[in-house]
Protein backbone atom coordinates (compact mmCIF):
# COMPACT_ATOMS: atom_id res chain seq x y z
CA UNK A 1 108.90 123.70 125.48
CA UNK A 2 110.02 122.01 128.98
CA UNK A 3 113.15 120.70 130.31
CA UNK A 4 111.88 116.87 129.13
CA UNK A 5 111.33 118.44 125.56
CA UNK A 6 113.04 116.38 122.92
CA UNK A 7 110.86 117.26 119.72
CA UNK A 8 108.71 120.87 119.14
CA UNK A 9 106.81 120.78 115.82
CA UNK A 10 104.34 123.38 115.33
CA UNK A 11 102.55 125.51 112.74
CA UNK A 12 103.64 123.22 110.17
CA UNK A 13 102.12 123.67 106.60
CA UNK A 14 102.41 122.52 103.51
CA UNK A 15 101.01 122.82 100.02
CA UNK A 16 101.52 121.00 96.47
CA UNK A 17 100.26 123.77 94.00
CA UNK A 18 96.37 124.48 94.99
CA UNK A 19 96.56 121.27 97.38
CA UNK A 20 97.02 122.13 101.16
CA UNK A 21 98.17 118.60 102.45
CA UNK A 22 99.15 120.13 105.66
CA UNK A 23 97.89 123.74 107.32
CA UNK A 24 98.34 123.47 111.10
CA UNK A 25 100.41 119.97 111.91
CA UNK A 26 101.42 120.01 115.97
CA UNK A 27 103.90 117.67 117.56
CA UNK A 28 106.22 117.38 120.89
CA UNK A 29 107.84 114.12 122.05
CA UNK A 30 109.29 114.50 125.34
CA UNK A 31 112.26 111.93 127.07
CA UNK A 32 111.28 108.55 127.47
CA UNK A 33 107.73 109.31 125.48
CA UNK A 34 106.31 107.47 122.66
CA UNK A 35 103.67 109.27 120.79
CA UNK A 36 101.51 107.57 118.19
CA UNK A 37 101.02 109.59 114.88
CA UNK A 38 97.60 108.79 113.57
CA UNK A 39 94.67 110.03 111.07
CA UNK A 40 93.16 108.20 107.84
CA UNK A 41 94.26 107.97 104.18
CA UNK A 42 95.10 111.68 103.22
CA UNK A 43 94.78 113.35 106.89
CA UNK A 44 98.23 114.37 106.02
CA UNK A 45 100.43 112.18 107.99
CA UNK A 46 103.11 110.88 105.09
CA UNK A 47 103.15 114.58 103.94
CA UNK A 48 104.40 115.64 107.93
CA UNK A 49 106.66 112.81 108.56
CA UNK A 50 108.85 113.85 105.27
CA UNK A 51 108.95 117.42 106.76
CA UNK A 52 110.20 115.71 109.81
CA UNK A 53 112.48 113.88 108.56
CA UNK A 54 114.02 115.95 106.10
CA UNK A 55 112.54 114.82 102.93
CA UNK A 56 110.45 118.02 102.69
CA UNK A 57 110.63 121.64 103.31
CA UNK A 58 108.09 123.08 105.18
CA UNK A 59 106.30 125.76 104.00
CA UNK A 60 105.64 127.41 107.34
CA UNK A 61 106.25 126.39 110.92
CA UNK A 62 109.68 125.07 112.46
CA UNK A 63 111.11 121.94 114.19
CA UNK A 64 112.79 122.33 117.47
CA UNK A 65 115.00 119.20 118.50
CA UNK A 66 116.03 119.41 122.35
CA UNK A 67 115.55 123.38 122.09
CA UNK A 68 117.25 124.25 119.12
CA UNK A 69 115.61 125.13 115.56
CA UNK A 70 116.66 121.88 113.63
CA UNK A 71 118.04 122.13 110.08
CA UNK A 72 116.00 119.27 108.34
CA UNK A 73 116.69 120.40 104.89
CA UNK A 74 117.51 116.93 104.15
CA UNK A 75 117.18 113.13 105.32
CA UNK A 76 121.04 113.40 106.63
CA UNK A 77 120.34 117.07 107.75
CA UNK A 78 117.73 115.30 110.13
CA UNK A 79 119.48 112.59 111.46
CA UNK A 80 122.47 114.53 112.32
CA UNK A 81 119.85 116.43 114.29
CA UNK A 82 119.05 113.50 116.45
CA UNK A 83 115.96 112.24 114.32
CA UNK A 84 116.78 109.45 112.83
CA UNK A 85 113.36 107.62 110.88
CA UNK A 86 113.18 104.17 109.71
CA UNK A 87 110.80 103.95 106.81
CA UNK A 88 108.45 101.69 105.54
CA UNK A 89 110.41 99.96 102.74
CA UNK A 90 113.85 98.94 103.48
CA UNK A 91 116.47 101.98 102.82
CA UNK A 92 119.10 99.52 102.39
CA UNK A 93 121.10 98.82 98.85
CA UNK A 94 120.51 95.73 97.31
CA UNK A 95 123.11 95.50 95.15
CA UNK A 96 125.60 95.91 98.43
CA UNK A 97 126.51 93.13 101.20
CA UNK A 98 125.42 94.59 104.93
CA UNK A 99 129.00 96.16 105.40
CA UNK A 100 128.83 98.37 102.39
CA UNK A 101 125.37 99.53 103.46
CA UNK A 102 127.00 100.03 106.54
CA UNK A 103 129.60 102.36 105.32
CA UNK A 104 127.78 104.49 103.56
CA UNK A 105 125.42 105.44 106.33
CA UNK A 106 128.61 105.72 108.69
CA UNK A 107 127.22 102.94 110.61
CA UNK A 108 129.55 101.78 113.69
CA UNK A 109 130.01 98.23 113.25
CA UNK A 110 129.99 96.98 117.02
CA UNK A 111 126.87 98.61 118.15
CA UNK A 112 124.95 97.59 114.83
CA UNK A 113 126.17 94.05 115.63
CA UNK A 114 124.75 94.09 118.69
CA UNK A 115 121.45 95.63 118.26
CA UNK A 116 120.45 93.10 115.55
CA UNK A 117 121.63 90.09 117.91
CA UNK A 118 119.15 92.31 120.23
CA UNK A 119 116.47 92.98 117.57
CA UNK A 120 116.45 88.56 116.98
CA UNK A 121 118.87 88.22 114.06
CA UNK A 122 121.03 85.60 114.90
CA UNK A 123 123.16 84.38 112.10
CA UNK A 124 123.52 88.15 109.96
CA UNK A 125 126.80 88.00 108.54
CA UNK A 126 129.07 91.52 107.16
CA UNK A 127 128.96 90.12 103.63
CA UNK A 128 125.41 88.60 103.18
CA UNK A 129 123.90 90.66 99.81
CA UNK A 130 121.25 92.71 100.68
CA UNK A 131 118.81 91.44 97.70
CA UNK A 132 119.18 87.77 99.44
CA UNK A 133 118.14 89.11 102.26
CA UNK A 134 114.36 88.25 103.44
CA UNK A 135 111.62 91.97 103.51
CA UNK A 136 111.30 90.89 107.46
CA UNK A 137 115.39 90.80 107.78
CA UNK A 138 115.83 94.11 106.19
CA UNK A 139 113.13 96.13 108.21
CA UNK A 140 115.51 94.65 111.43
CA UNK A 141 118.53 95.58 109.83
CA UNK A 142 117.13 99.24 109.43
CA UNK A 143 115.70 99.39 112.86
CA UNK A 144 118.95 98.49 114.11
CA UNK A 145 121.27 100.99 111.75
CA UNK A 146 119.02 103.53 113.26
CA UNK A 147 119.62 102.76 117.54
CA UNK A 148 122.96 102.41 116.73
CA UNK A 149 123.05 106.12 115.31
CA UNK A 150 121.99 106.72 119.44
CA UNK A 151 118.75 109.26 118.03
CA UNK A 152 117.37 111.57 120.57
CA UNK A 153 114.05 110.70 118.65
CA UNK A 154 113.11 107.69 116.36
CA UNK A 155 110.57 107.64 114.11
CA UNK A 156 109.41 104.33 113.36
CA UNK A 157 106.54 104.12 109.88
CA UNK A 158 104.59 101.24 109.66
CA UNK A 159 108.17 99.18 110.19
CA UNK A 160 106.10 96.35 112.18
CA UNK A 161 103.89 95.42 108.75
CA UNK A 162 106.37 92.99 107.00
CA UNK A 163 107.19 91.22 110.66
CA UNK A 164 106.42 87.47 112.19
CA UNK A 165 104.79 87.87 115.33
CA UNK A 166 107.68 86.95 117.05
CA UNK A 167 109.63 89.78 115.59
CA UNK A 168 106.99 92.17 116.35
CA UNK A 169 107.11 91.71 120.33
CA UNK A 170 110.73 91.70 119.88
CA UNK A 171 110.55 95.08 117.79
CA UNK A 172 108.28 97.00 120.33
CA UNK A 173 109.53 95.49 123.75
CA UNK A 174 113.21 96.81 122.67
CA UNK A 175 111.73 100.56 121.82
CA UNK A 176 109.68 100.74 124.69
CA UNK A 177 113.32 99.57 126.79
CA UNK A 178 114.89 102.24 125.27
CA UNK A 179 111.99 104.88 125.51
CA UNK A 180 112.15 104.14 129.76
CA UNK A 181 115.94 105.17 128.94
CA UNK A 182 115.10 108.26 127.73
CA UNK A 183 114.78 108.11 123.48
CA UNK A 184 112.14 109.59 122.62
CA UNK A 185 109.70 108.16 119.86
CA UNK A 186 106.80 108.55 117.10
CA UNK A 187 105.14 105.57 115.91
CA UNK A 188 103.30 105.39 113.08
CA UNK A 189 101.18 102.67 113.12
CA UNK A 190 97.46 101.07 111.87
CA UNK A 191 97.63 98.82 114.56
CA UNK A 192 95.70 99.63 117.95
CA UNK A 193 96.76 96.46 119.64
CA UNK A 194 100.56 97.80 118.93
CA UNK A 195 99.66 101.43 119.65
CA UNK A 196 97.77 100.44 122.92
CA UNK A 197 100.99 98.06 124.33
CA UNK A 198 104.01 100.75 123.01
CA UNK A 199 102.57 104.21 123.39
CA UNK A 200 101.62 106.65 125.90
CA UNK A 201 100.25 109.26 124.20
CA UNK A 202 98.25 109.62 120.49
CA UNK A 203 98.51 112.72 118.18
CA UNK A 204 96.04 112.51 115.72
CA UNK A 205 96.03 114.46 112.12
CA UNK A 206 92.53 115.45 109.93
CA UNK A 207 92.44 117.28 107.30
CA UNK A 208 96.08 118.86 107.52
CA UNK A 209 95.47 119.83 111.07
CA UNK A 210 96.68 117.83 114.15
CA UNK A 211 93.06 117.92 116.26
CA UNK A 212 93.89 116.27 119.50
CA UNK A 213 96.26 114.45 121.39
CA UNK A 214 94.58 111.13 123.54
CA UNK A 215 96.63 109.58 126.58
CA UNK A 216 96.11 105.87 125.73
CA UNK A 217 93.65 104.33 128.30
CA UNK A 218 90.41 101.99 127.68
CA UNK A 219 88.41 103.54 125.02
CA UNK A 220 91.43 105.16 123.00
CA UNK A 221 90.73 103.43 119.78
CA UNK A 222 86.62 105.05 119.95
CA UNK A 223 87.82 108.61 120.53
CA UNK A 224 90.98 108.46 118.30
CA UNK A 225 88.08 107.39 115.04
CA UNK A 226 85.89 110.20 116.26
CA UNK A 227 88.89 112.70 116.09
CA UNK A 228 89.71 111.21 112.38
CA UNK A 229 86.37 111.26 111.21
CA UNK A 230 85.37 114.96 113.21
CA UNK A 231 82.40 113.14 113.97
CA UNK A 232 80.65 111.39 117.14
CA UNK A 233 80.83 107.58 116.72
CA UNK A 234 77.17 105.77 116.09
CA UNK A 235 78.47 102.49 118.03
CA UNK A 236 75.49 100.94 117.20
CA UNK A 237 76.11 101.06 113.50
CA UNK A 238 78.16 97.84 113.73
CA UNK A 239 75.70 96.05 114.65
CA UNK A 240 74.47 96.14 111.01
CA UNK A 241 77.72 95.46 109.44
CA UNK A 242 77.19 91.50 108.73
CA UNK A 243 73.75 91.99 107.03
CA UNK A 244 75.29 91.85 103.07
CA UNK A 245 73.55 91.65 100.16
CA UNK A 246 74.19 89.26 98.15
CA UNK A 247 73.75 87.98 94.48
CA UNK A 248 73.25 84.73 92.92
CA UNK A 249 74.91 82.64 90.33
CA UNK A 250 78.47 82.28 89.30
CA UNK A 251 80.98 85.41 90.47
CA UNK A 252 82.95 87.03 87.83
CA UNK A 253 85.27 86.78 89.97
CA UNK A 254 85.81 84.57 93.14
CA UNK A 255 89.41 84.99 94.58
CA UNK A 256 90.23 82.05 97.43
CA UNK A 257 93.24 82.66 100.08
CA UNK A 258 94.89 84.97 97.87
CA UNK A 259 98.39 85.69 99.31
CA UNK A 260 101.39 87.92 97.75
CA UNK A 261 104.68 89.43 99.24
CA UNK A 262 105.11 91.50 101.33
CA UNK A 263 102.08 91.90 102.49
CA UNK A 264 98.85 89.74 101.12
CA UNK A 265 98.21 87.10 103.47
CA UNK A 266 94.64 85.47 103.03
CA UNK A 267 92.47 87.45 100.99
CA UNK A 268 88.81 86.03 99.66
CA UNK A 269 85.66 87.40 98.06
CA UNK A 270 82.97 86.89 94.85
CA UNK A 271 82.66 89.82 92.53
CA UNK A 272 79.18 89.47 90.55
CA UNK A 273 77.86 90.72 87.28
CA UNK A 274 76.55 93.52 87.86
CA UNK A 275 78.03 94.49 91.12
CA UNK A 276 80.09 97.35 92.29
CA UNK A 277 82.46 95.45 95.35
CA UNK A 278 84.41 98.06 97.11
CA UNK A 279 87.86 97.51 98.87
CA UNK A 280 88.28 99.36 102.24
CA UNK A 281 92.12 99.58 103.49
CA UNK A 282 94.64 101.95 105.10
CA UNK A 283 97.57 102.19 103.87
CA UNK A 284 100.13 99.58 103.21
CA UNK A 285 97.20 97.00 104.24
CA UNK A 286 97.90 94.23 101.13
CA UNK A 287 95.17 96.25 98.72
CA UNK A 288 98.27 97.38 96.07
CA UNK A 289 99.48 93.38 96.14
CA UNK A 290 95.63 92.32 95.33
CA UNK A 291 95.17 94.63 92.34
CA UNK A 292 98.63 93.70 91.22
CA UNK A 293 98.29 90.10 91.13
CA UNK A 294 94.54 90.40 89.72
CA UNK A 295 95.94 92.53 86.90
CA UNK A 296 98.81 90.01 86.02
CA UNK A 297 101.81 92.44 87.36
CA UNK A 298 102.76 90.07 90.18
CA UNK A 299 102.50 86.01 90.35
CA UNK A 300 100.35 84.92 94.33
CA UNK A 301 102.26 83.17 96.85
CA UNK A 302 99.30 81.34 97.15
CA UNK A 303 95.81 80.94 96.65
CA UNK A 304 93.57 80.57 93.32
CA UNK A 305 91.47 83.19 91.02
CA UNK A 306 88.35 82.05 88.74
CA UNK A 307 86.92 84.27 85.94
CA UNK A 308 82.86 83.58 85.66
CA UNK A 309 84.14 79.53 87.30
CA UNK A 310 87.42 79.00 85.25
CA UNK A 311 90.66 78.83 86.94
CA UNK A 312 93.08 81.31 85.96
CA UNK A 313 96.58 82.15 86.11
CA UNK A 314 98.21 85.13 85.33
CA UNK A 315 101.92 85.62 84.47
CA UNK A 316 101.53 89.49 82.57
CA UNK A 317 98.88 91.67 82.26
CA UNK A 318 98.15 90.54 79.09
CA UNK A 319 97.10 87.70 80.94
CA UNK A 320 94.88 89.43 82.55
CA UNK A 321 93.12 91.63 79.64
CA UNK A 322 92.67 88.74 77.93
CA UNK A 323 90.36 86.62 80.87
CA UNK A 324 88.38 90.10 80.79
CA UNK A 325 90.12 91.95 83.42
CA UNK A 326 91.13 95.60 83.02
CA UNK A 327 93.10 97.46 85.21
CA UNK A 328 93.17 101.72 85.97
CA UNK A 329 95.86 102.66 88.12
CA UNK A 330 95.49 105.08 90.50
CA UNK A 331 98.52 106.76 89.16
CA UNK A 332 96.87 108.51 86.08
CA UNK A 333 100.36 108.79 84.01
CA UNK A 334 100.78 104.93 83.64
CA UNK A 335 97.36 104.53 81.48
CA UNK A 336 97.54 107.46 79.19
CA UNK A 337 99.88 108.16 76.14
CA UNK A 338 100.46 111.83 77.61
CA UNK A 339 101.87 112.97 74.71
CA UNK A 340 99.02 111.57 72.03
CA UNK A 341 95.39 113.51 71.92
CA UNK A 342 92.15 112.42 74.02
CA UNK A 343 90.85 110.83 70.78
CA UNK A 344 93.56 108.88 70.54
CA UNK A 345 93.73 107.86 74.35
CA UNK A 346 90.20 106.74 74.40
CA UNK A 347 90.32 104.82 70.93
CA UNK A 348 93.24 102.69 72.26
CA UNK A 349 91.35 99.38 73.10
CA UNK A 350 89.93 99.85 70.12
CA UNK A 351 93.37 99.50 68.19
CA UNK A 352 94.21 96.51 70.51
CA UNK A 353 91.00 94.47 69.93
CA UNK A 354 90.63 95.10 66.42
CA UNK A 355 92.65 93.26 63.99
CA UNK A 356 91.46 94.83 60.83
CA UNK A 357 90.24 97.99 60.16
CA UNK A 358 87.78 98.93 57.43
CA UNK A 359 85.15 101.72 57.11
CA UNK A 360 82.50 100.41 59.46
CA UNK A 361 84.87 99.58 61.98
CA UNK A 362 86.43 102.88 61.93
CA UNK A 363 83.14 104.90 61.92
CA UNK A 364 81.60 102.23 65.26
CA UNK A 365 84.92 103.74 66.64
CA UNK A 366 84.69 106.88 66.28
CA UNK A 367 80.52 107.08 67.09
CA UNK A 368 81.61 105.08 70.64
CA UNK A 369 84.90 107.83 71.08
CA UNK A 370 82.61 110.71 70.83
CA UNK A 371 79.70 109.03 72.95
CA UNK A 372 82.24 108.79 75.92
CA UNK A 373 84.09 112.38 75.67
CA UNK A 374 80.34 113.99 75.56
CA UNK A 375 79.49 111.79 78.53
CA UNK A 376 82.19 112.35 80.54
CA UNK A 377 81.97 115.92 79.44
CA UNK A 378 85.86 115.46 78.96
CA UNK A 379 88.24 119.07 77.78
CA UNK A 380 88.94 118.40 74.46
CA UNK A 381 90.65 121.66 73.90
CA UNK A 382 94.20 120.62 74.52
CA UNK A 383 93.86 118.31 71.54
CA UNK A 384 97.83 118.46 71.15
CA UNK A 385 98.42 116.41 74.56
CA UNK A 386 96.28 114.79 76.97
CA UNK A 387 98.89 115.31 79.63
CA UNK A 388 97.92 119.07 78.96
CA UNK A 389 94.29 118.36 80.92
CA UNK A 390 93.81 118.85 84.24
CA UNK A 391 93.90 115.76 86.80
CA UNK A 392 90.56 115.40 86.81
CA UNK A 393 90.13 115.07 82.79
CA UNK A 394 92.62 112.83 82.57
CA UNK A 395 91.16 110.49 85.10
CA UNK A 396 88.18 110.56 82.91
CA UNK A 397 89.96 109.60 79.71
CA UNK A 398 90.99 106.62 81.40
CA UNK A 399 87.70 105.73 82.68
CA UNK A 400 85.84 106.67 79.03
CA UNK A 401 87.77 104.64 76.88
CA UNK A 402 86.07 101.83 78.76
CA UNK A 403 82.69 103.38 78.43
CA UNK A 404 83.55 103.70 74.81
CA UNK A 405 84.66 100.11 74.14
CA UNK A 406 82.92 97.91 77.18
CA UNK A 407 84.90 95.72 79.97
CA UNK A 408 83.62 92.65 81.47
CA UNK A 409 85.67 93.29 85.34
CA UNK A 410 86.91 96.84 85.89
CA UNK A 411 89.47 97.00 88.31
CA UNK A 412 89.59 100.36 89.59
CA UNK A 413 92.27 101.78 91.96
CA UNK A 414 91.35 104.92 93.72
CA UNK A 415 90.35 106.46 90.57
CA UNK A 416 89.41 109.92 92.27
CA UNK A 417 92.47 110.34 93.76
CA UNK A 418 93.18 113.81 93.48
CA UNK A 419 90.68 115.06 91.78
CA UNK A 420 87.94 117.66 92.19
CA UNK A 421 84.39 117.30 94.03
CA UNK A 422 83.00 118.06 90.76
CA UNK A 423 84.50 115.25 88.94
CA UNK A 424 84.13 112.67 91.69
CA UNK A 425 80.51 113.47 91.45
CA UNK A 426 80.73 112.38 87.39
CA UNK A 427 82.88 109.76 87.89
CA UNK A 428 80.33 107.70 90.53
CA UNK A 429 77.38 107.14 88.07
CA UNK A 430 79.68 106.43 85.57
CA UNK A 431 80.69 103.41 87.79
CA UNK A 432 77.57 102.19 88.43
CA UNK A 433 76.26 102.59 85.03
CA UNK A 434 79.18 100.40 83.85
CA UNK A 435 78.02 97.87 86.08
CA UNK A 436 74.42 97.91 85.17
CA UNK A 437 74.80 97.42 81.94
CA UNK A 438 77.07 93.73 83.39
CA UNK A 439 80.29 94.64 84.24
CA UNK A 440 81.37 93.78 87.21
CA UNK A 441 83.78 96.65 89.34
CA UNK A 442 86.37 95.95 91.77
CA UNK A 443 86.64 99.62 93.56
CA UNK A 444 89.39 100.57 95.70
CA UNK A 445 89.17 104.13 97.32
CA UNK A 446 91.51 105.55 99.96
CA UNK A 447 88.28 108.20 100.64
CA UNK A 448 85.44 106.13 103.03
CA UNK A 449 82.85 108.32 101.82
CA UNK A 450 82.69 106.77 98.26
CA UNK A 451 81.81 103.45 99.56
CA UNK A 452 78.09 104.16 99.69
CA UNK A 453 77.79 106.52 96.89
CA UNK A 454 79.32 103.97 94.55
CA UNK A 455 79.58 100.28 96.00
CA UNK A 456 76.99 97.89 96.52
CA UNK A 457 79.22 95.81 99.29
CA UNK A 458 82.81 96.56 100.44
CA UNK A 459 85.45 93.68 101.51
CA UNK A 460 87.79 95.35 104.55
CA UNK A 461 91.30 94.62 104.50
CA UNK A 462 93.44 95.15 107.26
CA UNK A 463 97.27 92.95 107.39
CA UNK A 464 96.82 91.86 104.34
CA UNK A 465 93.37 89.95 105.39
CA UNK A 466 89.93 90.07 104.66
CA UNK A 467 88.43 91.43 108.13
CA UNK A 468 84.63 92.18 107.26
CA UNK A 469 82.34 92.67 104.56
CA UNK A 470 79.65 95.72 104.70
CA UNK A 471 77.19 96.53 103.07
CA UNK A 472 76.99 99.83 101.36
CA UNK A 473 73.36 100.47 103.22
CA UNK A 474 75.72 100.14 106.77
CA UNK A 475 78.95 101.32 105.49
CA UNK A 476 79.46 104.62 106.98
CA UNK A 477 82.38 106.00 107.75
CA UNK A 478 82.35 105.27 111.45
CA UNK A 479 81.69 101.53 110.45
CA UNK A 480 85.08 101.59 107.82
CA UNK A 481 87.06 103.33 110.08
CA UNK A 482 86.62 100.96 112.66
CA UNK A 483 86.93 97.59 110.34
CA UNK A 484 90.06 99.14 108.82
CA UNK A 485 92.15 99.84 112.03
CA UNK A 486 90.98 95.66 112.76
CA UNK A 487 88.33 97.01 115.54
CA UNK A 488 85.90 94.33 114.22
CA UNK A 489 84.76 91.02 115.37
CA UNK A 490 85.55 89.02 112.21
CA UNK A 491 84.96 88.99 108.53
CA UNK A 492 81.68 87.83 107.22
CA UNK A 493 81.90 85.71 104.68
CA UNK A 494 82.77 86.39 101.27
């Protein structure tokens, strides 16, 4: 601690059941500092701010604000700390005009008013509805409930990805105003340009562990990948990263300028028969708008889809199944009846495909049920409940039911999520077996290193646009990292 000392987090660790998301998590944010928090998908950073902020208990380590041992057994516990966060979806009601929202948070009126005329909302009135409200609007309106709370520290997530440009320089040259004052900050952020123009210092997280902090100076964004990573940086690697493979013929799938709210902008790519196309992104990069608007959850602002040179629109994910695309959700629980058996789980595009039954249909069913649970080598012994297997099993149910049955375009979102090393290692022939036999895989993973054990090209995403395409012989992790913080020279084309 020093005199300057507004924020002391140390020893902080945290574990869900056998999962260790956090073991040693470090960070101080002295007056008039602004600290970037950084590290890749599942370094641990979501997991820490939620222990900063309140949302979760710690299970050891403590949280000194100015000095004292904070009580952040809660979000309200936290701000009336002095930490106040502003999230990365709007934490306003939108059911409620502005003033309600205003008096539940015990929100003073005056100052709010003025730090959204500050902020560049000009014409806010007390009694617009929140729901009429536009995303960029709301993530102002939050920023400003929070200054006018007058935090010794803000902590600002992502808050700058649903913003204009206009709004962004607005955003960060007010915080860095009132950092010279004497707030103190964390910024979570993807963006180097906005790390490099707000920040003075970068804390980054791998693995759990906070493993350096980097003043930010030329050649921040090189070191700050190798501390993600834990590895030296091959710069020459890029070099290789516009040599792609490609395949002939008509695409499966060829997406054109795809956009979607909040935060799709101009996406583009070919998916081929045959062809495993993976989808590199950090989080809250436009990849969960793509998969739902390809799997018929959510209509495009813009932009046009073909299936094998056929226009398509989608308006439910019926839609969608019935062009030949087939979604798994990285959320295990919304593809599986968990209360039915594993027969029954894989059988069930069987029962939707089939519209009458007879002997010979039933025993093809059953033959192609058992082929995929030997396959997959999936625990049938909790043949009450499939929601009775481990994570890992039931990630395989949803995968076998399409080795059982066949699919034309697999769309598959971070489908090892979670799951042990041993099952990811079952899982990645699976996926390329599927698409030798002529399926063609869409393959979203928030882990880099399953890009070249199970892709054959990867599309990089970063604000909600297509920002290179690798190849899997070039795609190591150094290359992703660097493509998916936008530290690349431009997207091949698709």
């Amino acid at each position: 601690m020093t005199d300057t000392s507004l924020l002391d987090a140390s020893g902080i660790a945290k574990s869900f059941g056998a999962v260790r998301a956090l073991t040693e998590a470090r960070l101080t944010v002295d007056r008039g500092e602004v600290v970037a928090l950084m590290g890749a998908n599942g370094a641990g950073k979501s997991t820490f701010v939620k222990i900063l902020t309140g949302a979760l208990r710690p299970d050891a380590g403590r949280v000194l604000i100015r000095g004292a041992e904070a009580s952040v057994g809660s979000p309200a516990e936290a701000r009336r700390s002095g930490l106040v966060p502003v999230y990365q979806e709007p934490s306003l009601i939108p059911d409620l005009d502005v003033a309600d929202n205003l008096r539940l948070g015990d929100t003073p009126v005056e100052p709010f008013r003025a730090w959204v005329a500050e902020l560049g909302i000009n014409r806010l009135k007390l009694s617009d509805m929140i729901g009429e409200l536009p995303l960029a609007t709301l993530r102002i309106l939050d920023l400003a409930r929070a200054l006018a709370a007058k935090p010794d520290v803000l902590l600002l997530d992502e808050m700058t990805a649903a913003l204009p440009t206009d709004l962004v320089e607005r955003v960060l040259k007010v915080v860095r105003a009132e950092a010279d004052e004497g707030l103190g900050v964390i910024y979570v952020s993807h963006r180097f340009a906005e790390i490099s123009q707000l920040c003075d210092r970068a804390s980054v997280l791998r693995d759990g562990r906070t493993v350096g902090d980097l003043p930010i100076e030329p050649g921040v964004e090189d070191r700050a990948v190798e501390l993600m990573l834990g590895q030296t940086l091959d710069l020459g690697a890029r070099e290789t990263s516009g040599a792609v493979t490609r395949k002939t013929g008509t695409p499966r799938l060829a997406v054109r300028t795809l956009a979607a709210r909040p935060k799709l902008s101009d996406v583009s790519f070919d998916l081929y028969p045959g062809e495993v196309l993976g989808v590199v992104a950090l989080e809250g990069q436009g990849q969960d708008e793509l998969f739902e608007v390809l799997a018929g959850f959510e209509r495009p602002g813009a932009g046009t889809i073909q299936v094998d040179g056929v226009p398509v629109r989608f308006s439910h994910p019926a839609d969608a199944i019935a062009a030949g695309l087939t979604f798994v959700p990285g959320n295990r629980s919304e593809a599986l009846l968990s209360q039915r058996p594993v027969r029954e789980n894989v059988a069930l595009p069987f029962a939707a495909r089939l519209r009458s039954w007879g002997q010979l249909k039933l025993r093809r069913e059953r033959e192609r049920v058992g082929y995929a649970i030997d396959k997959l080598q999936i625990d049938t012994r909790a043949q009450g409940e499939v929601q009775r297997l481990s994570g890992g099993n039931q990630q395989k149910v949803t995968i076998g039911r399409w080795i059982a049955t066949g699919v034309e375009t697999l769309l598959l979102f971070d489908p090892t999520r979670g799951i042990d090393v041993r099952t990811k290692r079952q899982i990645y022939p699976l996926v390329r077996e599927l698409a030798e036999n002529g399926a063609a895989v869409l393959y979203y993973t928030s882990e880099l290193a399953e890009i070249p054990q199970a892709c054959d090209r990867a599309v990089v995403i970063f604000n909600g646009r297509v920002v290179d395409v690798i190849d899997a012989s070039a795609a190591d992790e150094a290359t992703l990292m660097r493509a998916a913080y936008g530290l690349t020279n431009g997207a091949s084309a698709a």
